[in-house]
Each structure stands twice: as structure tokens, then as C-alpha cells.
PDB file of N, CA and C in Angstrom:
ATOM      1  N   UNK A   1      79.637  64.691 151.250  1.00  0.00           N
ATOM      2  CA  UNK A   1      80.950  64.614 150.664  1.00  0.00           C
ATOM      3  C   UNK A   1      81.195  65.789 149.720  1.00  0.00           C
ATOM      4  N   UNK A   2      80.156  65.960 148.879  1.00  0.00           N
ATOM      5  CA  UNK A   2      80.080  67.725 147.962  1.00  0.00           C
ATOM      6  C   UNK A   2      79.585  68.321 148.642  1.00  0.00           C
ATOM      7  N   UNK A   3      79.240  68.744 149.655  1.00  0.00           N
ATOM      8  CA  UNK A   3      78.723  69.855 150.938  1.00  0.00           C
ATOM      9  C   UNK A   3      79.571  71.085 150.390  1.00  0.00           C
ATOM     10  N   UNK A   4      80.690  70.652 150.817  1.00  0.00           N
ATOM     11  CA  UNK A   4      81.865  71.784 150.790  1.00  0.00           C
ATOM     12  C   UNK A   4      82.196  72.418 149.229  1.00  0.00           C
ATOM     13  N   UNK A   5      81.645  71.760 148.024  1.00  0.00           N
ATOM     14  CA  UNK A   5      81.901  72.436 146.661  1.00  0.00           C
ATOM     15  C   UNK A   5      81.289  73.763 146.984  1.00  0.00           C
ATOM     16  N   UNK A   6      81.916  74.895 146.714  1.00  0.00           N
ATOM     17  CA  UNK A   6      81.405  76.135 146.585  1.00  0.00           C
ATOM     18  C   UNK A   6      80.644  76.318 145.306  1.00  0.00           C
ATOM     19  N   UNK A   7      80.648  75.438 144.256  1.00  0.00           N
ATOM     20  CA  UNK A   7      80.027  75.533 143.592  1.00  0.00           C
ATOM     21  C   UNK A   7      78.425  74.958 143.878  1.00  0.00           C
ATOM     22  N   UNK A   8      78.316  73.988 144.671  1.00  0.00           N
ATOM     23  CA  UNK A   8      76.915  73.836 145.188  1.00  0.00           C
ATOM     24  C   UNK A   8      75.903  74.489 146.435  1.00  0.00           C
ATOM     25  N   UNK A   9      76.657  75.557 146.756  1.00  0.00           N
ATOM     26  CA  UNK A   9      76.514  76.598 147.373  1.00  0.00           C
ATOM     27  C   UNK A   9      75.286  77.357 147.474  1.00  0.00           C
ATOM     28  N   UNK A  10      74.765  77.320 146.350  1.00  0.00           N
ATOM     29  CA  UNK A  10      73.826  78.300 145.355  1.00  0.00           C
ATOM     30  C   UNK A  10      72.583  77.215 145.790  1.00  0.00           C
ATOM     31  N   UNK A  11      72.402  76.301 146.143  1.00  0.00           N
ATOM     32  CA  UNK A  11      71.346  75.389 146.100  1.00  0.00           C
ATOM     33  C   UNK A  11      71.589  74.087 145.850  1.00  0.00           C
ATOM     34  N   UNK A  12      70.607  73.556 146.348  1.00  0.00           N
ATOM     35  CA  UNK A  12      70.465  71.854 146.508  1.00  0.00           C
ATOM     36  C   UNK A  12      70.097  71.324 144.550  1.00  0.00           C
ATOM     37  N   UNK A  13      69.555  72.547 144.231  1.00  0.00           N
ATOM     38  CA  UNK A  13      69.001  71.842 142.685  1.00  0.00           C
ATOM     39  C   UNK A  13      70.087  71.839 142.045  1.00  0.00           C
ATOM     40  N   UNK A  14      71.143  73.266 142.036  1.00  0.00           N
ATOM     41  CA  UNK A  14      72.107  73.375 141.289  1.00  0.00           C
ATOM     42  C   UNK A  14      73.027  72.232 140.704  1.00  0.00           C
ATOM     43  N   UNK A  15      73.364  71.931 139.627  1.00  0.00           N
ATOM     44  CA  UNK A  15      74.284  70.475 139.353  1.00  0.00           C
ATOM     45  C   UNK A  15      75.387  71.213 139.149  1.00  0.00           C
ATOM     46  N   UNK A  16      76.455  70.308 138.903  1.00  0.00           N
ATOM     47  CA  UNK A  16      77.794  71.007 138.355  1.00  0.00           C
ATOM     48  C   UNK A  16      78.163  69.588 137.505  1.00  0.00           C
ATOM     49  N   UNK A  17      78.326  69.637 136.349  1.00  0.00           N
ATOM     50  CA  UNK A  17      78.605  68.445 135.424  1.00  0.00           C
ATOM     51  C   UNK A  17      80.062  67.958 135.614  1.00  0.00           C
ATOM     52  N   UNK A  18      80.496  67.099 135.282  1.00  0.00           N
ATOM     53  CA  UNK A  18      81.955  66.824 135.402  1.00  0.00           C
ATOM     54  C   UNK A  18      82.784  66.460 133.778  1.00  0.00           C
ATOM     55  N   UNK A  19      83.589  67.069 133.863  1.00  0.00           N
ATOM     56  CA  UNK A  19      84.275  66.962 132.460  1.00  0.00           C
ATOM     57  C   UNK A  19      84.775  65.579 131.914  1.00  0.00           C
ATOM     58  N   UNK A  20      85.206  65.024 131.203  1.00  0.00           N
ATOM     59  CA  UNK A  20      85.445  63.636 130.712  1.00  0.00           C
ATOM     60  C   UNK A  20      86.590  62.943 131.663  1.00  0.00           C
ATOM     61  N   UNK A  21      87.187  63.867 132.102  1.00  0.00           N
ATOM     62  CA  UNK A  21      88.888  63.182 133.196  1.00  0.00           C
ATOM     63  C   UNK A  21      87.939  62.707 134.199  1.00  0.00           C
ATOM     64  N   UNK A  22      87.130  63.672 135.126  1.00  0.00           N
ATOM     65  CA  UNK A  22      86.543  64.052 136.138  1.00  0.00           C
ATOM     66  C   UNK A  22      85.448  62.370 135.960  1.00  0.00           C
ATOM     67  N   UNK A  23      84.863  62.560 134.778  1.00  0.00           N
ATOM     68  CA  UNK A  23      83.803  61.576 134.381  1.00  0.00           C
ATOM     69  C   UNK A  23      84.466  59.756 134.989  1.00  0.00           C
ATOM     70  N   UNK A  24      85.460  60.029 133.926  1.00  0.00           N
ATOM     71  CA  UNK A  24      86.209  58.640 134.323  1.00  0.00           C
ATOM     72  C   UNK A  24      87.376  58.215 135.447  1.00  0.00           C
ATOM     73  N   UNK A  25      87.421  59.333 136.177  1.00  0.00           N
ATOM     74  CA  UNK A  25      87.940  58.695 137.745  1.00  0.00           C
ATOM     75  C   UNK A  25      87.022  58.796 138.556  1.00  0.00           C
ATOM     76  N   UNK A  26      86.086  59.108 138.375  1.00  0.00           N
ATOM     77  CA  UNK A  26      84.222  58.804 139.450  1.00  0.00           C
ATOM     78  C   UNK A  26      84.168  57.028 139.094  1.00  0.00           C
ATOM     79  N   UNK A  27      83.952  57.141 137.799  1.00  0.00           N
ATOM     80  CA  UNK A  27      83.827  55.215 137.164  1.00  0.00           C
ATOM     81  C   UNK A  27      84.903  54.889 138.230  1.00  0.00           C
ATOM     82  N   UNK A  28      86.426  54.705 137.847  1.00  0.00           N
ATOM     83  CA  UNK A  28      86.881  53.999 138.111  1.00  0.00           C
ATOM     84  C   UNK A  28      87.290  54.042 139.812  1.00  0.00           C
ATOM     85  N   UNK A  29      86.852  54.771 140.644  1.00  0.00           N
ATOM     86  CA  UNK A  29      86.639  54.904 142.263  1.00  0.00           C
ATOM     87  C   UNK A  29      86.113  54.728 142.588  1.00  0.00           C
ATOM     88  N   UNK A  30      84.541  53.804 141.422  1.00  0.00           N
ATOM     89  CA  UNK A  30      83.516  53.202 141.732  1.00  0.00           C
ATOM     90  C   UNK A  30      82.458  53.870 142.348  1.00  0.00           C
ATOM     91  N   UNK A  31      82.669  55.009 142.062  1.00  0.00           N
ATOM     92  CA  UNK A  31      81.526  56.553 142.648  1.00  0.00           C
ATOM     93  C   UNK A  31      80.583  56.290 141.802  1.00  0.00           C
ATOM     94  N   UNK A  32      80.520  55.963 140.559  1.00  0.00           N
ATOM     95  CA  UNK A  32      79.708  55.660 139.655  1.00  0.00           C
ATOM     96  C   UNK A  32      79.713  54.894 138.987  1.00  0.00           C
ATOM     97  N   UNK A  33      78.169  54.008 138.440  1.00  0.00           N
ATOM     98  CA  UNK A  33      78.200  52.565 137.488  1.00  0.00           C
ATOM     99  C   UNK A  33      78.996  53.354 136.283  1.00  0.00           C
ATOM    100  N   UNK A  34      78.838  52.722 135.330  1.00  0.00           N
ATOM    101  CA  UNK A  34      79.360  52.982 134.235  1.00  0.00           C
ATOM    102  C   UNK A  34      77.814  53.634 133.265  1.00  0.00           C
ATOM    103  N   UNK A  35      78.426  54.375 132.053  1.00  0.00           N
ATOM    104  CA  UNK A  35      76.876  54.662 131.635  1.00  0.00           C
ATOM    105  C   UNK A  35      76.482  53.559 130.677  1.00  0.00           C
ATOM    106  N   UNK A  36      77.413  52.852 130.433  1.00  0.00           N
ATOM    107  CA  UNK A  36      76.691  51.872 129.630  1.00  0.00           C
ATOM    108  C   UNK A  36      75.736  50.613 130.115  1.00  0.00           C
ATOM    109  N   UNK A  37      76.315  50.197 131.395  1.00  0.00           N
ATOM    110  CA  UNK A  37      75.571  49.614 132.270  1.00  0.00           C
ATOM    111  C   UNK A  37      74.662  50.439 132.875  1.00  0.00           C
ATOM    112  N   UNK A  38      74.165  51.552 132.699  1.00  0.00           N
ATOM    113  CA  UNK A  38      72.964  52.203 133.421  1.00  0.00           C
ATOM    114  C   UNK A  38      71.907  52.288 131.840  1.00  0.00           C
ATOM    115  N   UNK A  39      72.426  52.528 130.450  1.00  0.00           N
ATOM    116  CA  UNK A  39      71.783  52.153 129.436  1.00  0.00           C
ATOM    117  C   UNK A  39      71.180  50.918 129.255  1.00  0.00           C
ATOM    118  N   UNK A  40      71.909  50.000 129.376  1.00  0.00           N
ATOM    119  CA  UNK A  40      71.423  48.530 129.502  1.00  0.00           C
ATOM    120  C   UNK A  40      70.841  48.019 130.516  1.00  0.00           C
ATOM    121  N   UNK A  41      70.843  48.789 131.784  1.00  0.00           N
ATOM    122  CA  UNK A  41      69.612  48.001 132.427  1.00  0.00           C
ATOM    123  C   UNK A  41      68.539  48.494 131.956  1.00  0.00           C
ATOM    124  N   UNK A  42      68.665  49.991 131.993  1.00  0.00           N
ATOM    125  CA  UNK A  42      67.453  50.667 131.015  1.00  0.00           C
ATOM    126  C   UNK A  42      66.157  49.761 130.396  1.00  0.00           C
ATOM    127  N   UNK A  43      67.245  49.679 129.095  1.00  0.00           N
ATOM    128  CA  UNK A  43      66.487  48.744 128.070  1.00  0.00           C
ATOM    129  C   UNK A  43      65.872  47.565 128.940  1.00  0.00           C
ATOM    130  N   UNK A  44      66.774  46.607 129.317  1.00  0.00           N
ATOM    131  CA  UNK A  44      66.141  45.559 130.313  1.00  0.00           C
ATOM    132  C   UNK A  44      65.058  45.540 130.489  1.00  0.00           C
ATOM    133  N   UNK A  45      64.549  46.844 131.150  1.00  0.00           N
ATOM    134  CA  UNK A  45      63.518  46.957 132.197  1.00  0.00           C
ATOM    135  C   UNK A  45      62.408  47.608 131.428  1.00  0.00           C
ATOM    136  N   UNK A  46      62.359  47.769 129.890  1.00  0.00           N
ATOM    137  CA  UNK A  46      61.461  48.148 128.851  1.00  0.00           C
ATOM    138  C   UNK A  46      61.408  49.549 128.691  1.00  0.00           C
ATOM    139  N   UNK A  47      62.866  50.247 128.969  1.00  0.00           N
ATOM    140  CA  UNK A  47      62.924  51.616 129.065  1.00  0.00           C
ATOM    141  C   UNK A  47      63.078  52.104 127.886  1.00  0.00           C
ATOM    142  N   UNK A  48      62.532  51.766 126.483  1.00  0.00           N
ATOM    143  CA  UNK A  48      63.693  51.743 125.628  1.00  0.00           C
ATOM    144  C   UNK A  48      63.675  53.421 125.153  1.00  0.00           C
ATOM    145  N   UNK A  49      64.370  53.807 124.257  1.00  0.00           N
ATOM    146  CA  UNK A  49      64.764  55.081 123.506  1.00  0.00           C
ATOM    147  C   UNK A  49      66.158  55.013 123.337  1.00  0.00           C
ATOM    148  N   UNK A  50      66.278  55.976 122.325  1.00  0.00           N
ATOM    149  CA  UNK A  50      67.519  56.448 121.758  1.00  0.00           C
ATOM    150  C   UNK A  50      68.634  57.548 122.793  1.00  0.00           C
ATOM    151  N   UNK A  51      69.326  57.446 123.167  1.00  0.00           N
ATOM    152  CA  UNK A  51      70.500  58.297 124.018  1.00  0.00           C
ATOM    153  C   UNK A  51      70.856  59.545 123.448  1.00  0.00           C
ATOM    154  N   UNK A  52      70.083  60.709 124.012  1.00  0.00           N
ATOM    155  CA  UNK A  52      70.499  61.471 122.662  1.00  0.00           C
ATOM    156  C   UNK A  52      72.330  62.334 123.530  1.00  0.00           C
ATOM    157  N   UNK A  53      71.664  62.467 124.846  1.00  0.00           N
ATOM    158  CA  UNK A  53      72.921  63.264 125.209  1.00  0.00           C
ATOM    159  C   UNK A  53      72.970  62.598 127.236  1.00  0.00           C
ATOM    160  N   UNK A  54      74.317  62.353 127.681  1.00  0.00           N
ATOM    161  CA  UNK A  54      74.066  62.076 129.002  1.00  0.00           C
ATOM    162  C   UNK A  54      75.318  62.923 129.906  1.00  0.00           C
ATOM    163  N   UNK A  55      74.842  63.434 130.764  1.00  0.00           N
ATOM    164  CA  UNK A  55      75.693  63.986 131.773  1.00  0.00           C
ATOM    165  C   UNK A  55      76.015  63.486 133.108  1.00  0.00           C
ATOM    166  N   UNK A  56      77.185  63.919 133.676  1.00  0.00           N
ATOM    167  CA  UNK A  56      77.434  62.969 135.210  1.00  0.00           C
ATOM    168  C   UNK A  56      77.404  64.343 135.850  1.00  0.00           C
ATOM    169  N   UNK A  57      77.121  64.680 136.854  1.00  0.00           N
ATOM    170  CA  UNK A  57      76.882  65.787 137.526  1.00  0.00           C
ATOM    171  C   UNK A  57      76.836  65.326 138.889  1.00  0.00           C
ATOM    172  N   UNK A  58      77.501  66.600 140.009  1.00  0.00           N
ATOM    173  CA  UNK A  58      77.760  66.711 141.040  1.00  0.00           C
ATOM    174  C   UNK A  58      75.964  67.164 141.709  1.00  0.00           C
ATOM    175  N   UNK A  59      75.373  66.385 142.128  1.00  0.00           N
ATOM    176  CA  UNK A  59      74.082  67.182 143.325  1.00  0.00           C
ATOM    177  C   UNK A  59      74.215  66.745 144.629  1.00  0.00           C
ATOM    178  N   UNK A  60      73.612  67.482 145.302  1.00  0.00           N
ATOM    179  CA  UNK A  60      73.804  67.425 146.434  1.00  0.00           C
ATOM    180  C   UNK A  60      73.788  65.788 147.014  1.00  0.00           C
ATOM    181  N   UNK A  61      74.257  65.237 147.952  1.00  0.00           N
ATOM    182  CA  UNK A  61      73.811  63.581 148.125  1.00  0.00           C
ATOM    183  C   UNK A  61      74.352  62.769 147.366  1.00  0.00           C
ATOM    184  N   UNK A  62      75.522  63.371 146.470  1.00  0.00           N
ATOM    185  CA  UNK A  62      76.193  62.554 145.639  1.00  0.00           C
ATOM    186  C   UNK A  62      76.139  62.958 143.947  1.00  0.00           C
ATOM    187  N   UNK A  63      76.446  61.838 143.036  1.00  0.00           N
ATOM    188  CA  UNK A  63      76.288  62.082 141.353  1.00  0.00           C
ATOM    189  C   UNK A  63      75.452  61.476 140.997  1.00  0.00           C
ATOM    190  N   UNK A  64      74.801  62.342 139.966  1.00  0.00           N
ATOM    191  CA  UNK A  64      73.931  61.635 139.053  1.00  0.00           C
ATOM    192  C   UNK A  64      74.093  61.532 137.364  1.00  0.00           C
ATOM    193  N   UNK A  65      73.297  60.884 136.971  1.00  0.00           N
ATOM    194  CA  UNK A  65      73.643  60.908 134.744  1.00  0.00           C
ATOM    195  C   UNK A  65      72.265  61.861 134.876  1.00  0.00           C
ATOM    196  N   UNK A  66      72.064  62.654 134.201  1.00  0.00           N
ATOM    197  CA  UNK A  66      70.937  63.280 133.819  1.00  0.00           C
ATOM    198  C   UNK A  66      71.273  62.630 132.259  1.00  0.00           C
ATOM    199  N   UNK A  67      69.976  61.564 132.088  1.00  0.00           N
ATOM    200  CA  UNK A  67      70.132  61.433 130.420  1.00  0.00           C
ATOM    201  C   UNK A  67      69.201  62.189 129.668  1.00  0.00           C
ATOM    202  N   UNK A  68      69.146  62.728 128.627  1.00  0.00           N
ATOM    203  CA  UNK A  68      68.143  62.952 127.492  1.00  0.00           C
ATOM    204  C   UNK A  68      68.112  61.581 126.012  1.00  0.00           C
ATOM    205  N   UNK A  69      67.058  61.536 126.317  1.00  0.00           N
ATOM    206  CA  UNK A  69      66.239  60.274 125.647  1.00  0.00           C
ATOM    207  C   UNK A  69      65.329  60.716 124.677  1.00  0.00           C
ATOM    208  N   UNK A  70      65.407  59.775 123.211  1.00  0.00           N
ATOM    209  CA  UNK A  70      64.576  60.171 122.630  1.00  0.00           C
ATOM    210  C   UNK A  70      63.793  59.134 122.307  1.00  0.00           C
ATOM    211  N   UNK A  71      61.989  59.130 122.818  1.00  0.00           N
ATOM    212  CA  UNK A  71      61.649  57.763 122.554  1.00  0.00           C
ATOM    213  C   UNK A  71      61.344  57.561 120.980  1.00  0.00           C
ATOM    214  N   UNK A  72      60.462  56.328 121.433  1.00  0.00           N
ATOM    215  CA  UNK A  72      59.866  55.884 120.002  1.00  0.00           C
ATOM    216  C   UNK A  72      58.790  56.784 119.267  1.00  0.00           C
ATOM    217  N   UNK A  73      58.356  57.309 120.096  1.00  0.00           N
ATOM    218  CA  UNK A  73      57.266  58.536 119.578  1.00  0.00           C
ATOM    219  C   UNK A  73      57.350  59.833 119.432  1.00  0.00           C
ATOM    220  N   UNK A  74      59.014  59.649 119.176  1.00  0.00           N
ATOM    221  CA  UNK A  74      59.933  61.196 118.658  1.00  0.00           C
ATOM    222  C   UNK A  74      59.278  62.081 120.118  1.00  0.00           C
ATOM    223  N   UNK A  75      59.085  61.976 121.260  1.00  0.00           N
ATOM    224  CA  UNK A  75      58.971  62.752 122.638  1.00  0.00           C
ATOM    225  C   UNK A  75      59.930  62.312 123.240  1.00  0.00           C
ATOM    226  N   UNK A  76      60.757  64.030 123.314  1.00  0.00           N
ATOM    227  CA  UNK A  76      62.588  63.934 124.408  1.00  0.00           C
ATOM    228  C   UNK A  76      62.135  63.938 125.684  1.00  0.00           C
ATOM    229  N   UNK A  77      62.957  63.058 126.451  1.00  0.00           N
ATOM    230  CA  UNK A  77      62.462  63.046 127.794  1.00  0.00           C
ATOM    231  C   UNK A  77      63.942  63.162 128.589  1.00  0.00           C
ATOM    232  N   UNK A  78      63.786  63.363 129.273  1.00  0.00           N
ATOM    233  CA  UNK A  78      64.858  64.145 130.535  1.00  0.00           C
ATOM    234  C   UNK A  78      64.826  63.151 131.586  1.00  0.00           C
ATOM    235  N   UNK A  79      66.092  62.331 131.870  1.00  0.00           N
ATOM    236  CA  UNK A  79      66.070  61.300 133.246  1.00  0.00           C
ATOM    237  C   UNK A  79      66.908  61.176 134.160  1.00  0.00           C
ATOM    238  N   UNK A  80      66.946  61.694 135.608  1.00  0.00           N
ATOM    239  CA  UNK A  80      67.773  61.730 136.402  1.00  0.00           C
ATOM    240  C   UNK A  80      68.283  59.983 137.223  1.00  0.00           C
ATOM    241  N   UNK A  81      69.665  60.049 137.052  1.00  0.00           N
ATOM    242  CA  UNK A  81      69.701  58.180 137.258  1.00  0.00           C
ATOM    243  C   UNK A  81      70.344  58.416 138.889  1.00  0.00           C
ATOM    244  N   UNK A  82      70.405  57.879 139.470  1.00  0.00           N
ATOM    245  CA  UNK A  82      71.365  57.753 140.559  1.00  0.00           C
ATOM    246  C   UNK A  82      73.020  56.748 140.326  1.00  0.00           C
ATOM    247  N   UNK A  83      73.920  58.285 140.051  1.00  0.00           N
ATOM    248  CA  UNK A  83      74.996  57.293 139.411  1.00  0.00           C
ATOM    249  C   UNK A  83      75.621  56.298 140.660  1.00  0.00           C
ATOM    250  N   UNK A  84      75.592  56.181 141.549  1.00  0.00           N
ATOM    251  CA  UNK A  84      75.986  55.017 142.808  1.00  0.00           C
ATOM    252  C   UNK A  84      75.641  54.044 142.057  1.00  0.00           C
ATOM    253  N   UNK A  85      74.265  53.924 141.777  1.00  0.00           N
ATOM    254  CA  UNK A  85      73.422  52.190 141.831  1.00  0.00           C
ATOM    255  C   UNK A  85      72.320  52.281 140.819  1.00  0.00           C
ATOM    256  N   UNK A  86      72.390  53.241 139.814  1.00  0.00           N
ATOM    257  CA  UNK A  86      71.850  52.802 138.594  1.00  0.00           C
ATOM    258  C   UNK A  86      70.124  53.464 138.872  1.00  0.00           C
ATOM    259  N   UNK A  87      69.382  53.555 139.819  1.00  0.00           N
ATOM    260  CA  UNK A  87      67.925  53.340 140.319  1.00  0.00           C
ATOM    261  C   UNK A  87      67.617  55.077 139.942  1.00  0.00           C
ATOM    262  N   UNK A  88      66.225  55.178 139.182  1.00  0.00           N
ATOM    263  CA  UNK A  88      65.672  56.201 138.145  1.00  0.00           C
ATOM    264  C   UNK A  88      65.364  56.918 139.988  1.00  0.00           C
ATOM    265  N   UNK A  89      65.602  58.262 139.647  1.00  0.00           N
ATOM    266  CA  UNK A  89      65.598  59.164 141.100  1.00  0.00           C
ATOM    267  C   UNK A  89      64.645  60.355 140.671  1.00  0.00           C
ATOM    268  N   UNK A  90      64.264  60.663 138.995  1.00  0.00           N
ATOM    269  CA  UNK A  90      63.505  61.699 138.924  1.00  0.00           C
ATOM    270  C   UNK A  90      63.427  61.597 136.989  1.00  0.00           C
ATOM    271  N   UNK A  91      62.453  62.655 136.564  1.00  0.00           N
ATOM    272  CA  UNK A  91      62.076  62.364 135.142  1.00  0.00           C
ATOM    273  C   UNK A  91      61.155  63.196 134.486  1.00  0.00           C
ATOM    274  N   UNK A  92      61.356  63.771 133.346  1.00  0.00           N
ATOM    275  CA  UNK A  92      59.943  64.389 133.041  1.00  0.00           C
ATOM    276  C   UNK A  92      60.197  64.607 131.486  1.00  0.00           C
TER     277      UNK A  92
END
């Protein structure tokens, strides 16, 4: 469906973030959970940390949140979500 962005052109890794308009007609076309429901399953599932910054981004195969997290042991961690259905797709 983003095949054709010329901006993803450059590569499969390349992201292209989406601006706040962009952000919230993905939500509401149901392209993407919401981020607060992708925070809260989070936690749920004993993910816990602090939110320091989250992005919705165009990759190839669809959108994702790339979050940055800060845990309990002050170590930032970097988490790629699958914005469709919430499920952790990558991390480090």
C-alpha cells in the first residue's frame, strides 16, 4: 500500500514519520491502534517504563510507533510496535 511513497524508495529500513493530522486520520481509518492502547497493553504484559518520546511512521508492510522508553534502571530503550495490532516487531 506504501510501495509507491517515493519517499520509501531509498530502502525497506527507511521510515518516514507522520505529522500529528497524518497521525490521527491513520487512528481514526483504523490503520492504527491508538498509542494509548499500545501503552497499556504494554504495562499489562510487565513492560513497564516511562514514554519518553513515540513516533508513527510509514515502513515498508505498513505503520509502526517506534517508542523510546525509559526503564526503571534509567536504560533508554528503543521499541518498534506494529501499529495494525499492537504486537512488539523489533527492539534494542
Amino acid at each position: 500500500m506504501f510501495a509507491a511513497d517515493p519517499a520509501l524508495a531509498a530502502g525497506p529500513s527507511d521510515r518516514v514519520c507522520l505529522d500529528k493530522a497524518e497521525q490521527r486520520a491513520a487512528v481514526a481509518t483504523h490503520m492504527a491502534v491508538p498509542l494509548a492502547e499500545i501503552v497499556k497493553t504494554r504495562r499489562a504484559q510487565g513492560n513497564p517504563g516511562e514514554l519518553v518520546r513515540a513516533r508513527l511512521c510509514r515502513r515498508e508492510g505498513g505503520l509502526v510507533y517506534v517508542l523510546t522508553l525509559l526503564g526503571r534502571s534509567g536504560k533508554v530503550v528503543q521499541t518498534t510496535v506494529d501499529a495494525a495490532n499492537g504486537e512488539v516487531i523489533g527492539g534494542r
